[in-house]
Protein backbone atom coordinates (compact mmCIF):
# COMPACT_ATOMS: atom_id res chain seq x y z
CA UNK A 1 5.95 34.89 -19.60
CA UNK A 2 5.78 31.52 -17.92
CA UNK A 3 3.27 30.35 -16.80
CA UNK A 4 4.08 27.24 -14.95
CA UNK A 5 3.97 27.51 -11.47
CA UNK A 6 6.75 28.36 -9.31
CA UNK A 7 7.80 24.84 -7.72
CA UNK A 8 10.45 25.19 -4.55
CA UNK A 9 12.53 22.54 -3.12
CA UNK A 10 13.97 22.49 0.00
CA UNK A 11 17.50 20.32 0.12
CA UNK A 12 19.20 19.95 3.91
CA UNK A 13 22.27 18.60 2.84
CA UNK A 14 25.16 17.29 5.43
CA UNK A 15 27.86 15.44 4.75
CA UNK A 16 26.08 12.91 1.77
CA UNK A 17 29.20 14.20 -0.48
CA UNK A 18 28.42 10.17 -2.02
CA UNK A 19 24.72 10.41 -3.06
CA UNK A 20 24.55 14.38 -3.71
CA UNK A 21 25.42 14.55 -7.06
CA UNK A 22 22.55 12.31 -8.33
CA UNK A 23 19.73 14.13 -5.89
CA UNK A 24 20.63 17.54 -7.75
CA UNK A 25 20.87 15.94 -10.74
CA UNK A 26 17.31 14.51 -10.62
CA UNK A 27 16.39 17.92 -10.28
CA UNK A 28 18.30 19.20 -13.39
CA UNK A 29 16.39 16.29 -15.19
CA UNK A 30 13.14 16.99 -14.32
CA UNK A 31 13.65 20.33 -17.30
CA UNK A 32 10.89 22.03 -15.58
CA UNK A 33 10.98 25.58 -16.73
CA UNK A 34 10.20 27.21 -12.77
CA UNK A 35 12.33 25.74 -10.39
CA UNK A 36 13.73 26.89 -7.38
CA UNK A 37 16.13 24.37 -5.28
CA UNK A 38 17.33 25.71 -1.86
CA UNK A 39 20.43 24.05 -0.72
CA UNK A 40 20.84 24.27 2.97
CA UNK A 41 24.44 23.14 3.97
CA UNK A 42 25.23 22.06 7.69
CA UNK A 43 28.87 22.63 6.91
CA UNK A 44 29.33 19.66 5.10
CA UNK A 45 33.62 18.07 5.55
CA UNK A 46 32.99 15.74 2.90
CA UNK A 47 32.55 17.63 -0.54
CA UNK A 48 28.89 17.85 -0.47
CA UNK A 49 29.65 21.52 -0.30
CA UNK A 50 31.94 21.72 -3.49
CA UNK A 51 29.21 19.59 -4.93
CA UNK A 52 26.56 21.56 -4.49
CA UNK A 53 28.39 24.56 -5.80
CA UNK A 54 29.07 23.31 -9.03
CA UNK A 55 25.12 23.09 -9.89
CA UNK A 56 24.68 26.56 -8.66
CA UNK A 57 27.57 27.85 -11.22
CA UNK A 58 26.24 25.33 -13.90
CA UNK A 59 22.10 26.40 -13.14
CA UNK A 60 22.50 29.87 -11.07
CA UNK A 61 18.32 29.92 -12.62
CA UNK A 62 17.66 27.01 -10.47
CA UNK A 63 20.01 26.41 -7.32
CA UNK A 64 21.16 28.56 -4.54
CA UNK A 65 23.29 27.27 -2.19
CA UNK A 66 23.74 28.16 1.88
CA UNK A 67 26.13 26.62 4.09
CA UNK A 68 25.51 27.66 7.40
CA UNK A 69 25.73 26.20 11.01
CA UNK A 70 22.43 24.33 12.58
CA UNK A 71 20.94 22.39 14.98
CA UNK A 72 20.03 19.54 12.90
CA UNK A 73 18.45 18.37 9.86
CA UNK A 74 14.72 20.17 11.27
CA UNK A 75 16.28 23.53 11.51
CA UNK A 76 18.05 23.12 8.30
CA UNK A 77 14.39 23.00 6.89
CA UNK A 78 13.10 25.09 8.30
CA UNK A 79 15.92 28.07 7.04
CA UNK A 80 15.46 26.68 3.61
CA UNK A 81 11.79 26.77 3.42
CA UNK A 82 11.42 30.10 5.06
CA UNK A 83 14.34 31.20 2.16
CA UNK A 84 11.86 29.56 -0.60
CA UNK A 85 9.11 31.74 -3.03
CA UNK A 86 7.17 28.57 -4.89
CA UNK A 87 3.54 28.46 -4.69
CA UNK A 88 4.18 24.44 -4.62
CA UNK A 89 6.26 23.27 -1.86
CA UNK A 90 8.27 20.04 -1.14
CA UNK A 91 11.79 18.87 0.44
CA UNK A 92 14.52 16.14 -1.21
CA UNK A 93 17.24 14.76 1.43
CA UNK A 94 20.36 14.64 0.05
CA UNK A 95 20.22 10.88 -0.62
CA UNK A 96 17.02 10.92 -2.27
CA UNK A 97 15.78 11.24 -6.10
CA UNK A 98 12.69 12.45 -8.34
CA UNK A 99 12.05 10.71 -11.16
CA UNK A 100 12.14 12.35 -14.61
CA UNK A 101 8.71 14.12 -15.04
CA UNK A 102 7.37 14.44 -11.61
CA UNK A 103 7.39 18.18 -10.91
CA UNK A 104 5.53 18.49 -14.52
CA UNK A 105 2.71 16.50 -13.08
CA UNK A 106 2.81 17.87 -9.51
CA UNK A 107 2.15 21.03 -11.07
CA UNK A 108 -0.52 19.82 -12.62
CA UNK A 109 -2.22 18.17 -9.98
CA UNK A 110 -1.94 20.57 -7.54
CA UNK A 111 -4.94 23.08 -7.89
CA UNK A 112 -6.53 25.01 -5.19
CA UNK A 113 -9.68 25.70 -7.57
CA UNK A 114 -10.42 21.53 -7.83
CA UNK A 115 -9.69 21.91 -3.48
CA UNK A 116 -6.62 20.04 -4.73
CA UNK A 117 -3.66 21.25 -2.23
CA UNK A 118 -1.65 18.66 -1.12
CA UNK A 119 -0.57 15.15 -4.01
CA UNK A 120 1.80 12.60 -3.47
CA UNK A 121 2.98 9.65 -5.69
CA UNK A 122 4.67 6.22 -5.55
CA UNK A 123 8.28 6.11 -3.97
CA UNK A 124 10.82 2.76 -4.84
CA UNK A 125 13.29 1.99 -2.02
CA UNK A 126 16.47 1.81 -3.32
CA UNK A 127 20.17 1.75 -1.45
CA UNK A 128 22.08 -1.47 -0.07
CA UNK A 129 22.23 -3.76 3.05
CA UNK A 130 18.57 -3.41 3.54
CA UNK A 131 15.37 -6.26 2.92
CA UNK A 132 13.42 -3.49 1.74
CA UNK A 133 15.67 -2.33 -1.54
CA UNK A 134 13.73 -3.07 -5.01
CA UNK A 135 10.15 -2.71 -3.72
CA UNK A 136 7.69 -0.15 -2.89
CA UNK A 137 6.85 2.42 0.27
CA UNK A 138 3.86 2.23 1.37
CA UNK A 139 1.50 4.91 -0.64
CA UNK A 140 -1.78 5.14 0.77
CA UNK A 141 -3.98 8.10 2.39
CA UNK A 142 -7.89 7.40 4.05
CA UNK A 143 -8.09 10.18 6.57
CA UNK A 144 -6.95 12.19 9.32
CA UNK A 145 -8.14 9.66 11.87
CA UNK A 146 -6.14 6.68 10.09
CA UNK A 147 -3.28 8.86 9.45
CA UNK A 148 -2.74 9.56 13.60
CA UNK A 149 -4.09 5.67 14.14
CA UNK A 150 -0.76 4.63 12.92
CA UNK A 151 -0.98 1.67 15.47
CA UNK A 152 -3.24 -0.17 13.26
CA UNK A 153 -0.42 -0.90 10.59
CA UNK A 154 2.58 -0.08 12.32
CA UNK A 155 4.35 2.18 9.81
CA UNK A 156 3.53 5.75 8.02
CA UNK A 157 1.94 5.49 4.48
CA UNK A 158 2.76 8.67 2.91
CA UNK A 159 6.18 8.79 1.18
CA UNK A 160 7.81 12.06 2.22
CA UNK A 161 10.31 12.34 -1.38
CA UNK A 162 6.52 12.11 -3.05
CA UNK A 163 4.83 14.89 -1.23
CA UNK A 164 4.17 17.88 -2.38
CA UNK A 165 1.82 20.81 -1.23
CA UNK A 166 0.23 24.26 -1.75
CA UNK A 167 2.14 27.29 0.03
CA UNK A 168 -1.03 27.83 1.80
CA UNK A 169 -0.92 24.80 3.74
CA UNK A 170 2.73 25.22 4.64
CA UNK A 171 1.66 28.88 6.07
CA UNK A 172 -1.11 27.04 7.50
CA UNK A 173 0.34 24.18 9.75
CA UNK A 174 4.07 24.23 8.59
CA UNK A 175 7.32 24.73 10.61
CA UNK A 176 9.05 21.46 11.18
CA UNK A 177 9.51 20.22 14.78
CA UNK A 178 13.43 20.74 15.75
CA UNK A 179 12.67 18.91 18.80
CA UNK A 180 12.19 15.94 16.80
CA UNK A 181 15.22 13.89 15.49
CA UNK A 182 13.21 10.63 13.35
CA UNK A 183 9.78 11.52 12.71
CA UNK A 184 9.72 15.33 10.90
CA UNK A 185 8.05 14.35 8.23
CA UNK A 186 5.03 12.28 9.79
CA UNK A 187 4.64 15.17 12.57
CA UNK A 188 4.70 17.27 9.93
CA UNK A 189 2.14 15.35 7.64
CA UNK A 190 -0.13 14.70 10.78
CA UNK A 191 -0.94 18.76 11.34
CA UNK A 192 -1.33 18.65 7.10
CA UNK A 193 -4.09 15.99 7.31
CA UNK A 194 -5.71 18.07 10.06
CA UNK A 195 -7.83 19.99 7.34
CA UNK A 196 -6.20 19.00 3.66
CA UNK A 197 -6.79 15.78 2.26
CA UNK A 198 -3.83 14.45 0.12
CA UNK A 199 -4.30 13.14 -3.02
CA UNK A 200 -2.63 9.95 -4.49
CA UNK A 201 -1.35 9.97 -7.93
CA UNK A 202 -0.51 6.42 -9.23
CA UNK A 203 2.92 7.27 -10.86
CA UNK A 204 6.41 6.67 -9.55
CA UNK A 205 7.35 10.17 -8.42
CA UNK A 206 10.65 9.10 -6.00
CA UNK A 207 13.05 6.94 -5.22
CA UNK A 208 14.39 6.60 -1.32
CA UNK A 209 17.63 5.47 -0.48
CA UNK A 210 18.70 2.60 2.49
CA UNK A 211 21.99 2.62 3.90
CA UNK A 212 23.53 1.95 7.01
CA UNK A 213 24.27 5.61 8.02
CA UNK A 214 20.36 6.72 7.27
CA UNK A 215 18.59 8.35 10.36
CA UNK A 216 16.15 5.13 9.16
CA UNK A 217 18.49 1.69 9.78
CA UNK A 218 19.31 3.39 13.07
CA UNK A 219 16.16 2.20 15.40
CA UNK A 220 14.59 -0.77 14.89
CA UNK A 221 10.37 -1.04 13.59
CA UNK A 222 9.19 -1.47 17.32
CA UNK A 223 10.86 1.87 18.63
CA UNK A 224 9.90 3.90 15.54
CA UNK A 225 6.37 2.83 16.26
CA UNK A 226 6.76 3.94 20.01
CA UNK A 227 8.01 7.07 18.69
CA UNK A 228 5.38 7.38 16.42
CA UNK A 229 2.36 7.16 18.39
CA UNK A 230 3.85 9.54 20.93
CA UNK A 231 4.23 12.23 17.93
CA UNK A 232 0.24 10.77 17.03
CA UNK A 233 -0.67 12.10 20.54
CA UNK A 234 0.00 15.65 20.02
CA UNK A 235 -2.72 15.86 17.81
CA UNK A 236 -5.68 13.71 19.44
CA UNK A 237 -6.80 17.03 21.00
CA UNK A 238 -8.56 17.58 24.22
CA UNK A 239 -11.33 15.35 25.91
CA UNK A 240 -14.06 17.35 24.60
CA UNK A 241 -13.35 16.45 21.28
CA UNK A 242 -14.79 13.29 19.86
CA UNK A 243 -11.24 12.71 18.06
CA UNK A 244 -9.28 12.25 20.87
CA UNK A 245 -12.32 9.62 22.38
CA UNK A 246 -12.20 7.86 19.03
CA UNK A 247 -8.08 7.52 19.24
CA UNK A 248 -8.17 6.90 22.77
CA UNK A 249 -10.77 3.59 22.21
CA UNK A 250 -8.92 2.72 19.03
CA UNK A 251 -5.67 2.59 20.61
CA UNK A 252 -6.96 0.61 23.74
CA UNK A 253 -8.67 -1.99 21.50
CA UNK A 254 -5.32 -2.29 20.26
CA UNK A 255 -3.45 -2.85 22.77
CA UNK A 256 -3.49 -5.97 25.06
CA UNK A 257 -6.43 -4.71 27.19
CA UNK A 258 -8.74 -6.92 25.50
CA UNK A 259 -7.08 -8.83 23.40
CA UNK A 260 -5.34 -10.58 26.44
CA UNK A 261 -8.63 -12.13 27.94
CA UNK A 262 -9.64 -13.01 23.92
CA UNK A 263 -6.60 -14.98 23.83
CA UNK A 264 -7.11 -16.91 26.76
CA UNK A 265 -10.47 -18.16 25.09
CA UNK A 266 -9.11 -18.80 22.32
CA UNK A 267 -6.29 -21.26 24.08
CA UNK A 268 -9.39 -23.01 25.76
CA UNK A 269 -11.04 -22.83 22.41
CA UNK A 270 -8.16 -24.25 20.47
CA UNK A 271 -7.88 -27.04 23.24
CA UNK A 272 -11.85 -27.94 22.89
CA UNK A 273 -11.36 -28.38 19.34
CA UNK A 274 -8.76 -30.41 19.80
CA UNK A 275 -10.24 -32.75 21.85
CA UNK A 276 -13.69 -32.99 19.86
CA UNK A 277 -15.39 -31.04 22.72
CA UNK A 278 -17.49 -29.33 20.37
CA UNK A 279 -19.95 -27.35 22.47
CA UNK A 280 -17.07 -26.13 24.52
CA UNK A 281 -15.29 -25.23 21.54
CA UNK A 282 -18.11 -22.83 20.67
CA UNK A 283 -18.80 -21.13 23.78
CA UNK A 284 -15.36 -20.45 23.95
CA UNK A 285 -15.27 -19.43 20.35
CA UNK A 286 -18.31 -17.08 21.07
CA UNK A 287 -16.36 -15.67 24.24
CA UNK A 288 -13.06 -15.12 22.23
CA UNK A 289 -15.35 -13.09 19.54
CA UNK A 290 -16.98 -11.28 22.72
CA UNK A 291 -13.66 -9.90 23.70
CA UNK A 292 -12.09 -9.44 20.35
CA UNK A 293 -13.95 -9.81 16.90
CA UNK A 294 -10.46 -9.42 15.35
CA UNK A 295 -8.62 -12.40 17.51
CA UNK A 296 -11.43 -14.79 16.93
CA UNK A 297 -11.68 -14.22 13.23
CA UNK A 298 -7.41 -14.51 12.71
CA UNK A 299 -6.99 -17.04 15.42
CA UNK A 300 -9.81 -19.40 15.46
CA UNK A 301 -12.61 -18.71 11.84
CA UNK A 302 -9.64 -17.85 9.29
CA UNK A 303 -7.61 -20.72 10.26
CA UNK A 304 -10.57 -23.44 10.52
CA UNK A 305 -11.52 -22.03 7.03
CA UNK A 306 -8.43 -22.53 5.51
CA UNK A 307 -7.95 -25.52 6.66
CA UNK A 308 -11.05 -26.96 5.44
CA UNK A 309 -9.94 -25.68 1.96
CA UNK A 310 -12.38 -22.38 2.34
CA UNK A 311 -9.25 -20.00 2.07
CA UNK A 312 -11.56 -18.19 -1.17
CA UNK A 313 -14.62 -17.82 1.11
CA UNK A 314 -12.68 -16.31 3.94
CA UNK A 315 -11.23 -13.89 1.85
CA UNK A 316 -15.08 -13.14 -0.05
CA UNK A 317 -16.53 -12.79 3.79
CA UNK A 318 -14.00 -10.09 4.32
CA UNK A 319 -12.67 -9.00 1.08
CA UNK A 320 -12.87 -5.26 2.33
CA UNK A 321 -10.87 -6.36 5.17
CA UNK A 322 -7.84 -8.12 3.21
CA UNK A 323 -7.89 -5.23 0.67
CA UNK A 324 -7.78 -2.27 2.91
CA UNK A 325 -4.99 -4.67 4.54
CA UNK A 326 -3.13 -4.27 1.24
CA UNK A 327 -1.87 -0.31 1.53
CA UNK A 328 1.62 -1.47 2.46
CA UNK A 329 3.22 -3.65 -0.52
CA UNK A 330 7.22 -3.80 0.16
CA UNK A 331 9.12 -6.50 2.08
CA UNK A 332 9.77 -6.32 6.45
CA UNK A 333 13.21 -6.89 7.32
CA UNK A 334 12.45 -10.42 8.59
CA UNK A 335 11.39 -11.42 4.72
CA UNK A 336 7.76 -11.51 5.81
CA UNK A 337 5.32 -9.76 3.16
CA UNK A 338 1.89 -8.79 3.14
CA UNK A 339 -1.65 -9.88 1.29
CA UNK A 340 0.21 -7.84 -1.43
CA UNK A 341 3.82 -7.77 -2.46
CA UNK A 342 5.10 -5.35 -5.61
CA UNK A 343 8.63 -5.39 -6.94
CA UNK A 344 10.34 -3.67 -10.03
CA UNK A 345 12.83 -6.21 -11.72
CA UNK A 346 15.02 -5.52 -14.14
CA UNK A 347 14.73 -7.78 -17.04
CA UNK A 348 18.40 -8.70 -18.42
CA UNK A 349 17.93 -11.17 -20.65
CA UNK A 350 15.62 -11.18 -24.10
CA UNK A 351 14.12 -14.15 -22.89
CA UNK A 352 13.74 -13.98 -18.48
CA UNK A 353 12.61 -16.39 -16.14
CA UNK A 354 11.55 -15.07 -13.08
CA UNK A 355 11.22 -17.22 -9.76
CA UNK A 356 10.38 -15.60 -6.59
CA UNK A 357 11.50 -18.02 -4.00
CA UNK A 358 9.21 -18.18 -1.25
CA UNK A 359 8.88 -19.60 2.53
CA UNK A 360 5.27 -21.33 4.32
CA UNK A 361 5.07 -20.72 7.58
CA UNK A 362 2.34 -22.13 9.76
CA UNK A 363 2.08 -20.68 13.62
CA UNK A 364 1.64 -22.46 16.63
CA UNK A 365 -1.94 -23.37 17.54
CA UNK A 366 -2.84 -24.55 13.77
CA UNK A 367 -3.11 -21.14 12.30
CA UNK A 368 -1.99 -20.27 9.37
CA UNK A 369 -2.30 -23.57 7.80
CA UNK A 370 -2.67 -22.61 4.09
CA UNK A 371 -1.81 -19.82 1.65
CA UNK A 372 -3.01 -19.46 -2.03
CA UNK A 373 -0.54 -17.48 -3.38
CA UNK A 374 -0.96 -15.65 -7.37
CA UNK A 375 1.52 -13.95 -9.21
CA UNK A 376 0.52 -10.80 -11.57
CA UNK A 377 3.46 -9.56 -14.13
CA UNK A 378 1.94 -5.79 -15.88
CA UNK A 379 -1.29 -6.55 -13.98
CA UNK A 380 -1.76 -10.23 -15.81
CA UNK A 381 -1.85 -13.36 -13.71
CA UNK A 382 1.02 -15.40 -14.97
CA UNK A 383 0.93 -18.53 -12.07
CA UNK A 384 -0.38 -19.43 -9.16
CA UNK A 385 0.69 -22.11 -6.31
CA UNK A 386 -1.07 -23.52 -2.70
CA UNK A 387 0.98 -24.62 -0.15
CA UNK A 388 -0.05 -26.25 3.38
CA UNK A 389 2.93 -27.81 3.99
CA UNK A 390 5.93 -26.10 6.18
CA UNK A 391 8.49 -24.61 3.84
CA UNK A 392 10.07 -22.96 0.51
CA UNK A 393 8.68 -23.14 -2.95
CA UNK A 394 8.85 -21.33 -5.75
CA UNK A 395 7.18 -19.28 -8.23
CA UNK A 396 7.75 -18.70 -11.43
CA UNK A 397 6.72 -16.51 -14.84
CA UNK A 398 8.46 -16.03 -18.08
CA UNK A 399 8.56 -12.73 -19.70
CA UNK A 400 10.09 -11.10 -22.91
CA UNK A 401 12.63 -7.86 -22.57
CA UNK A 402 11.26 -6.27 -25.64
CA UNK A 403 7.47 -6.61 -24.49
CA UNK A 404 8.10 -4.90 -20.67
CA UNK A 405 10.83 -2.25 -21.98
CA UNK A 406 13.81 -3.57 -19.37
CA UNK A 407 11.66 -4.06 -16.36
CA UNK A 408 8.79 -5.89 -14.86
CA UNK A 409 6.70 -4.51 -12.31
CA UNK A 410 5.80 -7.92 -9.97
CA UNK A 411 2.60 -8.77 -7.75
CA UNK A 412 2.11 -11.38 -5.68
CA UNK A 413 -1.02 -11.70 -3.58
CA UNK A 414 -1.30 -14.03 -1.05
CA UNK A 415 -4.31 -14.63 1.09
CA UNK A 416 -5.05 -15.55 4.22
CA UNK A 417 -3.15 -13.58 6.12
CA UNK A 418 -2.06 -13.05 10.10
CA UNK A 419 -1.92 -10.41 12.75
CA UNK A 420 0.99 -12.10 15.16
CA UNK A 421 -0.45 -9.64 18.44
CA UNK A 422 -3.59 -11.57 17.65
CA UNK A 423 -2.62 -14.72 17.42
CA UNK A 424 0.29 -15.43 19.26
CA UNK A 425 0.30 -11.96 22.19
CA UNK A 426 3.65 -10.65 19.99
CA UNK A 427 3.68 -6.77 19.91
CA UNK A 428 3.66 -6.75 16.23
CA UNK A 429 0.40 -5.53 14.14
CA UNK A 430 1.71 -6.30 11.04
CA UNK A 431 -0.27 -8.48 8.33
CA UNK A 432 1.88 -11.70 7.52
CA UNK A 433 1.36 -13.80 4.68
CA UNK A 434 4.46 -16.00 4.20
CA UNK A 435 8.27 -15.12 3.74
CA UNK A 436 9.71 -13.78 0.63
CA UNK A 437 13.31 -14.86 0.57
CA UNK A 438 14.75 -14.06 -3.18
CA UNK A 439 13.64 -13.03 -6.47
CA UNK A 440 15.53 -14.65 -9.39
CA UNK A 441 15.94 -13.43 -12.66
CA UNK A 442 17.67 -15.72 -15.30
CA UNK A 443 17.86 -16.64 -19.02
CA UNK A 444 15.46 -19.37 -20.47
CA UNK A 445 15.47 -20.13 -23.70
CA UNK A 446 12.99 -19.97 -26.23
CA UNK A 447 9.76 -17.94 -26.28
CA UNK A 448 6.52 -18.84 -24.02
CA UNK A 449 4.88 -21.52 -24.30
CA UNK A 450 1.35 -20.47 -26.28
């Protein structure tokens, strides 16, 4: 008898006859001994279809295939789910993989006797055309709140390839919305987070692809964030509910309620400064802080810090602050990157030298004067660098092919950082640090110095 639990996949497949092959085939290499893979075809005209029948002739213990008219990828779903018997639950898109040993450890994981429902793992961006191929999704769960506050960060943290769940929370809260075209998998995850916390497991579980005809490259990071909060506001709940007051304040403080009248102290305060007007400068300072504690520490205490060379007591004061800043770790299509940056490089060479070639970039007003960057290679610092000056520099380790196995994971933190809505009125939340333009892997020779 076996007595590994029944795992089901859902695959919507439509016309992805280029990537299919290697999604099923991740699932053939994951050699877990209960699998059941749903394949729910839109009517594929592209060989997806003929595809997708060769795995169920090869596996018939494993894939079954239905190609049948929809409305769209939702609907498609939501036939294959309601098709699927697992007691664990998860979906793959068609251009999507699992990495070889993740359903093993799902099933592990997930155990409704340690309150254990819902897991999720680390997902790599992969693909072409797109700034964010080679690093990491953002991976990171706090709590329901945080999870519908998605105006804080300005992006989703869970990685939908990497989530997996109990059948009892899909009976629960499931059914995908097929009014929704870009964000089924965070409406989805918001009703989830309701009542079931999700747990992170520090592996690489997935891999998602970018290309130019993903539902993803089609609307740029501002409108998915106006999408998202209106899918966030579905599940605030009524005014008698102190949720809905909290997301209601949170999303106001946001917003440029406040944070318009802290910037016009902080102009005067900036000014007062300027002109050795020092009592001025403080009131002002004092009445930027009274409006918005966030825009007077990024525009006016980080950046007077920093440039008195305190950049390592600003980030002591609010160490909490920079780290809990630190959940999303890839690359923004601009180049900018956060207080932390991971990337997986492939080592080619016996001997590798690898420079990440980076870009200072100062805002108006004097902030952002300074960055101290570090970079970790396997979780040991290898260099460091400062910059104050406008422009690119490098950084650079060394590292041996037979001591990392291939490839290197990379982490550079960087510290201070900014919030350009508080600093400069942009509508953009996200937390800059300085641009990342390349990574650079070539042959030195010799072995490291030491």
């Amino acid at each position: 008898m076996n007595s590994a639990p029944l795992i089901s996949i859902a695959v919507p497949s439509y016309n992805q006859g280029r990537f299919i092959r290697e999604t099923l085939q991740s699932l053939v290499a994951q050699q877990y001994p209960n699998l059941e893979v749903i394949i729910q075809d839109g009517g594929s005209a592209d060989g997806s279809v003929e595809i997708a029948r060769e795995f169920v002739e090869d596996h018939p213990g494993i894939f079954q295939l239905f190609v049948e008219q929809d409305s769209g990828f939702a609907q498609a779903l939501n036939r294959a789910f309601q098709r699927t018997t697992g007691e664990i639950l998860g979906y793959l898109n068609t251009d999507d993989t699992l990495y070889p040993g993740c359903l093993d450890r799902v099933a592990r994981e997930i155990a409704p006797s340690r309150n254990r429902y819902v897991v999720f793992g680390r997902c790599l961006f992969t693909g072409e055309d797109s700034p964010y191929v080679g690093v990491e999704h953002p991976a990171e769960f706090i709590s329901h709140f945080e999870e519908l506050a998605i105006w804080k960060r300005g992006y989703n943290m869970l990685p939908q390839p990497s989530v997996f769940w109990h059948r009892q929370v899909w009976e629960e809260y499931g059914g995908l919305d097929e009014k929704e075209h870009h964000l089924i998998d965070y409406d989805l995850f918001c009703r989830f987070t309701k009542r079931y916390r999700f747990h992170k497991i520090d592996e690489l579980w997935s891999t998602y692809r970018m290309h130019p005809s993903s539902k993803s490259s089609r609307v740029t990071e501002p409108e998915l964030l106006a999408q998202s909060i209106n899918v966030s506001r579905r599940y605030w709940g009524p005014w008698s509910l102190p949720l809905r007051w909290r997301c209601e304040v949170s999303h106001w403080l946001h917003g440029q309620h406040l944070q318009e009248r802290a910037r016009h102290h902080a102009r005067r305060a900036e000014e007062s400064w300027d002109r050795g007007r020092l009592v001025t400068a403080v009131w002002e300072t004092i009445n930027t802080a009274r409006f918005s504690p966030r825009v007077a520490w990024h525009r006016l205490i980080q950046p007077l810090l920093a440039e008195k060379g305190y950049t390592s007591l600003a980030f002591l004061l609010f160490k909490k602050q920079d780290l809990a800043a630190s959940a999303f770790v890839g690359k923004h299509a601009d180049n900018w990157i956060g207080p932390v940056f991971r990337q997986t490089v492939e080592i080619p060479h016996t001997h590798t030298e690898i420079i990440l070639v980076l870009e200072h970039m100062p805002q108006a007003g004097g902030c952002h004067p300074r960055i101290n960057v570090e970079l970790f290679v396997g979780g040991q610092r290898v260099a460091k660098a400062k910059r104050s000056k406008q422009g690119q520099f490098c950084i650079a380790a060394r590292v041996d092919q037979a001591k990392t196995g291939g490839t290197a994971t990379l982490e550079l933190r960087t510290r201070p950082y900014f919030v350009p809505r508080l600093v400069s009125g942009a509508l953009d939340d996200r937390r800059l640090c300085v641009l990342h333009l390349e990574t650079i892997a070539r042959p030195y020779q010799g072995k490291r110095d030491g």
